[in-house]
Protein backbone atom coordinates (compact mmCIF):
# COMPACT_ATOMS: atom_id res chain seq x y z
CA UNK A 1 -62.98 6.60 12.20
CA UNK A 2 -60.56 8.89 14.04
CA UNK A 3 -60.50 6.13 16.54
CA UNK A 4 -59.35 3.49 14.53
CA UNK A 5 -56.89 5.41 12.55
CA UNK A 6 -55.41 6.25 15.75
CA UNK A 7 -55.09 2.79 16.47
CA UNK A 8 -53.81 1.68 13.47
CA UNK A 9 -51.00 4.20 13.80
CA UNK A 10 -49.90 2.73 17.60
CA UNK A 11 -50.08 -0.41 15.72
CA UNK A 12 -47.70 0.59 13.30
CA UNK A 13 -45.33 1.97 16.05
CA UNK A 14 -45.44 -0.83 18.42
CA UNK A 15 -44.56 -3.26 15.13
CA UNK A 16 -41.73 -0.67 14.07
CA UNK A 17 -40.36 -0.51 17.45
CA UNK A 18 -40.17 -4.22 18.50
CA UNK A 19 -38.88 -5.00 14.98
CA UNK A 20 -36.11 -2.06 15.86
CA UNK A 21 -35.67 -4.04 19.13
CA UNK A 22 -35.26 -7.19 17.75
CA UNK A 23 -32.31 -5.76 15.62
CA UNK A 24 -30.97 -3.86 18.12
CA UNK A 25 -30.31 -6.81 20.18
CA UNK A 26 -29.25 -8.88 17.17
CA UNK A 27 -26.44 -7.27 16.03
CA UNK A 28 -24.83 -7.06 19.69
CA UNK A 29 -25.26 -10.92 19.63
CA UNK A 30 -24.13 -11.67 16.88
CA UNK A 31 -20.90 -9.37 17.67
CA UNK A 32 -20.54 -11.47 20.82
CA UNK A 33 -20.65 -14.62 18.66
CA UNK A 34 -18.21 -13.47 16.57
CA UNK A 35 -15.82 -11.98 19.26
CA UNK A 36 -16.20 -15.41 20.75
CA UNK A 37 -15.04 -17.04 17.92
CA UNK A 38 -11.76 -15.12 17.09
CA UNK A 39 -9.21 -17.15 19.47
CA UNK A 40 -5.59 -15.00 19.64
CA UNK A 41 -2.73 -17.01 17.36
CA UNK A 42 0.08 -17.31 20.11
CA UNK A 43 1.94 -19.56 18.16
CA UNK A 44 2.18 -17.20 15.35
CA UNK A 45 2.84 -14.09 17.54
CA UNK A 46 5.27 -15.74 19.21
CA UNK A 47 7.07 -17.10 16.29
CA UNK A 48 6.90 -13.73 14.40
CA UNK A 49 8.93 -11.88 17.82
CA UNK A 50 11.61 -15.04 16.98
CA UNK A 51 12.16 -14.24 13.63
CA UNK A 52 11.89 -10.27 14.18
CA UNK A 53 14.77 -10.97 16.88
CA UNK A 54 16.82 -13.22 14.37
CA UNK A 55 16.81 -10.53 11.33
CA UNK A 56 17.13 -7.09 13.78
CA UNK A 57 20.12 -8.86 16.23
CA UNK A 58 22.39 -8.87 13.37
CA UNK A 59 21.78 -5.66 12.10
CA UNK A 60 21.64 -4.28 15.10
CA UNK A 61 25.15 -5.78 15.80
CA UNK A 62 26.53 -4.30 12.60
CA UNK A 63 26.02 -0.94 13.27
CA UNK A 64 26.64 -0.60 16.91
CA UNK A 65 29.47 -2.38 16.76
CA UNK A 66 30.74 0.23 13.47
CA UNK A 67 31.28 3.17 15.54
CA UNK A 68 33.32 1.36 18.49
CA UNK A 69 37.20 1.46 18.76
CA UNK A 70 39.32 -2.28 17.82
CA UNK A 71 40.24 -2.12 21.31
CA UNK A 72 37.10 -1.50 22.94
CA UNK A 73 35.41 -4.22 20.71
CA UNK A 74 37.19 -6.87 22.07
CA UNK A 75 36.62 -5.70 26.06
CA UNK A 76 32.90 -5.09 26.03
CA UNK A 77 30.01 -6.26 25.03
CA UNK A 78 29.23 -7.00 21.87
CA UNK A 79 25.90 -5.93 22.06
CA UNK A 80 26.36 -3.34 24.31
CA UNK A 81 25.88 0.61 22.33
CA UNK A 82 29.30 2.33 22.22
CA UNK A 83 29.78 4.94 25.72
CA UNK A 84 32.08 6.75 23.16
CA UNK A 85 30.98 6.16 19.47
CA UNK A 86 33.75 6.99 16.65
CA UNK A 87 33.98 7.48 13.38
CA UNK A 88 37.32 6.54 13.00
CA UNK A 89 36.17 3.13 11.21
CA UNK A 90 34.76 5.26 8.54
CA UNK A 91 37.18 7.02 8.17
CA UNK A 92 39.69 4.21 7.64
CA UNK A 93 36.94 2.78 5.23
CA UNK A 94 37.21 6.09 3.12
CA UNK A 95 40.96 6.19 3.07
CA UNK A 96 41.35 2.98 2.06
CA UNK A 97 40.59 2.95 -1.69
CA UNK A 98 36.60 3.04 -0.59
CA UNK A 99 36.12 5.10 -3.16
CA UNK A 100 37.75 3.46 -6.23
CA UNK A 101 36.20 0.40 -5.22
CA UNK A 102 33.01 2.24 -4.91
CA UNK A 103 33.39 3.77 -8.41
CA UNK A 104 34.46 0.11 -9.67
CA UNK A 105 30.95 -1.68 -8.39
CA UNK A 106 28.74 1.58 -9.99
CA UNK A 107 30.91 1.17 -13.50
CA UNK A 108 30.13 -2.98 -13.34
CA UNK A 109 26.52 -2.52 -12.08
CA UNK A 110 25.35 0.24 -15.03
CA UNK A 111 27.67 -1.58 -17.38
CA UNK A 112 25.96 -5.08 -16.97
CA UNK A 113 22.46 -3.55 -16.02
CA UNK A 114 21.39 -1.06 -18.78
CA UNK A 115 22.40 -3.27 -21.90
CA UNK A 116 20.63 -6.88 -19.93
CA UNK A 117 17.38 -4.95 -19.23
CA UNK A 118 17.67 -3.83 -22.78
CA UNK A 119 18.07 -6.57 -24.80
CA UNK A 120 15.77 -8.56 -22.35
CA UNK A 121 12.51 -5.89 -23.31
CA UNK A 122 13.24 -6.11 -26.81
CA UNK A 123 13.69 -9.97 -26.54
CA UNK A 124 10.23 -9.97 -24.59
CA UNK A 125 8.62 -8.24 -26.95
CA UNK A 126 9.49 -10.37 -30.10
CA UNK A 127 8.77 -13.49 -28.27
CA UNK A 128 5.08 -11.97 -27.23
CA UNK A 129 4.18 -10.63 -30.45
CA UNK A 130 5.66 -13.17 -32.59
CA UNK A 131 4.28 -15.99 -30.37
CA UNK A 132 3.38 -18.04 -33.65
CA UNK A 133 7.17 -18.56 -35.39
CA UNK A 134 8.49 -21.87 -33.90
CA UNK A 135 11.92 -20.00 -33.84
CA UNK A 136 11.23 -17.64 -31.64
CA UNK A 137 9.85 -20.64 -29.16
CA UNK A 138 12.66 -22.17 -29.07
CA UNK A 139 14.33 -18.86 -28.11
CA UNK A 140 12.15 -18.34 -25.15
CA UNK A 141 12.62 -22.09 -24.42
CA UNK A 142 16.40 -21.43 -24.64
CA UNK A 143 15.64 -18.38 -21.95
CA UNK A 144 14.32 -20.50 -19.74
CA UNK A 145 16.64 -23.08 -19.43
CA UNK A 146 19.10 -20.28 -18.38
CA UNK A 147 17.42 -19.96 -15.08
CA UNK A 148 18.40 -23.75 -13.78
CA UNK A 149 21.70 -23.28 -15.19
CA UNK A 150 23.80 -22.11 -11.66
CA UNK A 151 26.34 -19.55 -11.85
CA UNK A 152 28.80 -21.54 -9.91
CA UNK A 153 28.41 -24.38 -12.46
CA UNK A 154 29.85 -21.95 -15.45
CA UNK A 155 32.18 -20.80 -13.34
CA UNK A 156 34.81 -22.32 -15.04
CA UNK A 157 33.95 -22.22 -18.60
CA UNK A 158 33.77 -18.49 -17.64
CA UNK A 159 36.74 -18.59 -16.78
CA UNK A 160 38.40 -19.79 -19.74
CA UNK A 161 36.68 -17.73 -22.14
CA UNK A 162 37.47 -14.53 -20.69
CA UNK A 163 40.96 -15.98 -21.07
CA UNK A 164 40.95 -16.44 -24.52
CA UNK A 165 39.06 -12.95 -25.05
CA UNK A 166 41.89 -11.43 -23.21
CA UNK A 167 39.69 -9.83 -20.92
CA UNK A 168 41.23 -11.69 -17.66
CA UNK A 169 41.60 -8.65 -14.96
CA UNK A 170 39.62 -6.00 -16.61
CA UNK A 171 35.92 -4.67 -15.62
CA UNK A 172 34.43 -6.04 -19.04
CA UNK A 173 35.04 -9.62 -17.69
CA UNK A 174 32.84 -9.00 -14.92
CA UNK A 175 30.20 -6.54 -17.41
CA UNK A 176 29.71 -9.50 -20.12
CA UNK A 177 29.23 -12.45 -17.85
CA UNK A 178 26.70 -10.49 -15.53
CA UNK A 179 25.01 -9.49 -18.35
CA UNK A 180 24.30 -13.27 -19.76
CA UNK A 181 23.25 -14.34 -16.56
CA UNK A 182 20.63 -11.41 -15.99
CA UNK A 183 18.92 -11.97 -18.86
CA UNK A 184 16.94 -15.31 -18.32
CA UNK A 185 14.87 -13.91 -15.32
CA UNK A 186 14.51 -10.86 -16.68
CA UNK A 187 12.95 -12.44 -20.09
CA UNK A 188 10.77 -14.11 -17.84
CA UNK A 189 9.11 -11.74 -15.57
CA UNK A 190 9.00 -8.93 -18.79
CA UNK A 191 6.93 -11.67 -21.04
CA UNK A 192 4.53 -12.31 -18.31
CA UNK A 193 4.00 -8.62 -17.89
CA UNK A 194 3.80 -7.60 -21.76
CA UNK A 195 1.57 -11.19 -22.72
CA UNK A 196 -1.34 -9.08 -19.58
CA UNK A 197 -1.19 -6.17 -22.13
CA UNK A 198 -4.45 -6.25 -24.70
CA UNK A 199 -4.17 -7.04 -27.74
CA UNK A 200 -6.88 -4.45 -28.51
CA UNK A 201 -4.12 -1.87 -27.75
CA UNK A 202 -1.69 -3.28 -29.79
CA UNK A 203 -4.24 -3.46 -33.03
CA UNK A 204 -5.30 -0.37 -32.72
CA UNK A 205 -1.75 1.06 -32.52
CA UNK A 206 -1.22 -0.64 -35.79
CA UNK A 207 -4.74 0.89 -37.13
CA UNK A 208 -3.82 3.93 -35.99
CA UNK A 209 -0.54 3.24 -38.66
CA UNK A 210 1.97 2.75 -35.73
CA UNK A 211 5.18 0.85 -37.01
CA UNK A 212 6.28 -1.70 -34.94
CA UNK A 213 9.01 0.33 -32.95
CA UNK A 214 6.43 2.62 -32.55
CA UNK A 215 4.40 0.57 -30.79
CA UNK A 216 7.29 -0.87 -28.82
CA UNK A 217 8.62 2.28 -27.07
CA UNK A 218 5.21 4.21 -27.23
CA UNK A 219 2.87 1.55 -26.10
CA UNK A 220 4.73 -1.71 -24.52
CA UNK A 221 7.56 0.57 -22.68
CA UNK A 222 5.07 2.89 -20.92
CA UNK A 223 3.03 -0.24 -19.91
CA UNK A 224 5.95 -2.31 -18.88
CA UNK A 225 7.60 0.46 -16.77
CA UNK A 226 6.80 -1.11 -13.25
CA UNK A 227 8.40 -4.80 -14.42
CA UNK A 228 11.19 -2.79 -15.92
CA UNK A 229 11.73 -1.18 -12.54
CA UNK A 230 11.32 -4.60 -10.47
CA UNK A 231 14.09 -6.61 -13.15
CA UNK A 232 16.59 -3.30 -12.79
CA UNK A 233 16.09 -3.46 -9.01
CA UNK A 234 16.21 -7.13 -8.56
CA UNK A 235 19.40 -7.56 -10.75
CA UNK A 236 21.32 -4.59 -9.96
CA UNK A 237 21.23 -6.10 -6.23
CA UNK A 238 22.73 -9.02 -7.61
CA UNK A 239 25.35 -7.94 -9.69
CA UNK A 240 26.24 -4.76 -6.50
CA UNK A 241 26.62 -8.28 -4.36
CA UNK A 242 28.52 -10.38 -6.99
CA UNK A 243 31.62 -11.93 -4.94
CA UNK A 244 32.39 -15.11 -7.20
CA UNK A 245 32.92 -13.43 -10.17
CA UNK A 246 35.06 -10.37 -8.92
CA UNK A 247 37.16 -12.88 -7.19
CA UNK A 248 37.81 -15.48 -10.22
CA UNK A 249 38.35 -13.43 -13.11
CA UNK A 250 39.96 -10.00 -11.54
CA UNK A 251 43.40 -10.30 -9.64
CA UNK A 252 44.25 -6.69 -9.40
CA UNK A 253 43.32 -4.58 -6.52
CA UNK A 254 42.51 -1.53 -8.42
CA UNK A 255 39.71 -3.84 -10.01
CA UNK A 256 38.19 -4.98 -6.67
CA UNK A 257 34.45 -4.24 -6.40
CA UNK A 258 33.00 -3.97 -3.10
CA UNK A 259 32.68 -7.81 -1.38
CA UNK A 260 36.17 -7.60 -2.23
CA UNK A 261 37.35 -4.67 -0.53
CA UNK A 262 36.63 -6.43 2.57
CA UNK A 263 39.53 -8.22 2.30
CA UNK A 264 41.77 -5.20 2.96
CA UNK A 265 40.67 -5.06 6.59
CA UNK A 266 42.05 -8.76 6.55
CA UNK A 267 45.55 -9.11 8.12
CA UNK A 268 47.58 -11.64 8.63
CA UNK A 269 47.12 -12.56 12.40
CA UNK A 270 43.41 -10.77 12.86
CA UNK A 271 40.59 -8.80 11.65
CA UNK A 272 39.34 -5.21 12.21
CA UNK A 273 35.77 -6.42 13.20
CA UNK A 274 34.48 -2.52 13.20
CA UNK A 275 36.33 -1.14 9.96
CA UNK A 276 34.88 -4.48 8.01
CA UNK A 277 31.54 -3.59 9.77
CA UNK A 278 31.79 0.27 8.74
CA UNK A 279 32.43 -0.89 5.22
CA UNK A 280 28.92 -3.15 5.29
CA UNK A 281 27.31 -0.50 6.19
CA UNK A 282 28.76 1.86 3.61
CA UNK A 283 28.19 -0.80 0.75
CA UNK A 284 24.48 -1.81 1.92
CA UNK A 285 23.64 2.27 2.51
CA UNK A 286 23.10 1.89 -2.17
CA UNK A 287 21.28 -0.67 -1.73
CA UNK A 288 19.05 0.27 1.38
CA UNK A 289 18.41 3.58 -1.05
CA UNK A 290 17.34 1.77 -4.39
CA UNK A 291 15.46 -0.44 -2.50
CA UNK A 292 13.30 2.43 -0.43
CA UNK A 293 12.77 4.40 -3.90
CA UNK A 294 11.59 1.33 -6.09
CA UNK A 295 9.72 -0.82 -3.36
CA UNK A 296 6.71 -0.29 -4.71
CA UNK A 297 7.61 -0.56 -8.05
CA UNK A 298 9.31 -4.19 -7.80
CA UNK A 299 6.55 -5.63 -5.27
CA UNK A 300 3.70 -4.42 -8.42
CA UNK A 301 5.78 -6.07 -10.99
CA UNK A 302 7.01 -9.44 -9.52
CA UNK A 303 3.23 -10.20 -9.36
CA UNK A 304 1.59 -8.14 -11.62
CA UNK A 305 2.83 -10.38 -14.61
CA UNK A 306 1.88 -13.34 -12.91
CA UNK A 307 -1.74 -12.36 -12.85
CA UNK A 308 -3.16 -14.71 -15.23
């Protein structure tokens, strides 16, 4: 008896062992197959270093080319790093009214920003919890249609309204037309986000004897932070870049924004390549910083709303 249980056990081992073998020199195989498989995308590597090159040249361009001297700009290379960087660009930037225009772009960007984001959540909300009245439809509808509408096709009628308001040359005619213009995308992307909300939490908010501004700023505004972030983001960039609008309906140059102030490195017979450089690179330094803080934020809530 001893006999064959010992056998039986040698049995067992001998089965366990080639089974372990078998495996053992399965999963190397089938690594090889798989190694063998994966072929290296050139094409795409190679393509990605193009468009790497075409996005960092320029930039790289723009600030090197900030801290050089007028005079050496024009005797070396341009892509060559300065052998004696300055900061008198910057400092010509600064002196220059940099500030006021500075102060100008802030006042227009808060001013048109705040109240669109605003009126868009509330107009959001309404059309998402109201989604029955026909009126309210035809609001939405009437959102929408603002997106294919081009500012440079209003430009115009713009124009002469801010005329007739008596507005021509002020900061308000820049505020109330970015405003309008903000608010169609901005509609869009906070309905998505508020229609992926469940309705379970809104009904038992009104169970629970919530009015319905309570349930707007205790339950939809928490919830609807990170598409609130993305539509600030997103439109503040647009209004900080504005150029058509600062040009047609302001004419003084204590009402220049930014894109403007450009112009007063603009003489006559030349340019000052590296002061208009140093003043890119003070006006993009805002943006570089909102974008770096709310990245995440606006990446989560252009397609978080879109999940459905």
């Amino acid at each position: 008896m001893a006999t064959i249980a010992s056998e039986n056990v040698q049995t067992r081992d001998t089965a366990k062992s080639s089974r372990s073998g078998r495996h053992g020199r399965g999963a190397p195989e089938r690594g090889a197959a798989l190694r063998g498989t994966t072929r290296p995308n050139w094409l795409g590597g190679v393509l990605s270093f193009v468009w790497l090159a075409i996005v960092i040249i320029p930039i790289y361009w723009i600030v090197v080319t900030s801290f050089k001297s007028q005079s050496v700009y024009f005797l070396a290379n341009p892509l060559a790093p300065p052998t004696e960087p300055t900061l008198e660009n910057y400092q010509l930037v600064i002196e220059n009214d940099f500030i006021r225009y500075f102060a100008n772009s802030v006042i227009v960007t808060v001013g048109a920003i705040v109240p669109a984001v605003l009126l868009s959540f509330l107009a959001s909300y309404a059309i998402i919890r109201n989604a029955h009245r026909r009126s309210l439809r035809f609001m939405n509808s009437l959102f929408l249609m603002g997106l294919a509408i081009p500012l440079q096709a209003t430009i115009i009628p713009v124009y002469l309204l801010i005329i007739k308001l008596g507005l021509y040359n002020t900061l308000a005619a820049i505020i109330l037309p970015s405003i309008a213009f903000a608010i169609p995308l901005s509609v869009l992307v906070l309905s998505n986000f508020i229609r992926d909300v469940p309705k379970e939490l809104f009904e038992s908010m009104r169970t629970d004897g919530a009015t319905e501004w309570g349930t707007l700023w205790h339950l939809a505004f928490p919830l609807t932070r990170p598409a609130l972030v993305t539509v600030t983001i997103y439109n503040a960039l647009a209004v900080w870049n504005g150029f058509l609008l600062p040009l047609i309906l302001t004419q003084d140059p204590d009402k220049r924004l930014l894109p403007l102030a450009l112009w007063t490195f603009q003489g006559q017979y030349g340019v000052n390549v590296p002061a208009v450089l140093a003043s890119v690179m003070l006006t993009t330094l805002p943006i570089l910083v909102l974008y770096v803080v709310g990245r995440r934020q606006l990446l989560s809530g252009l397609t978080a709303g879109f999940s459905k």
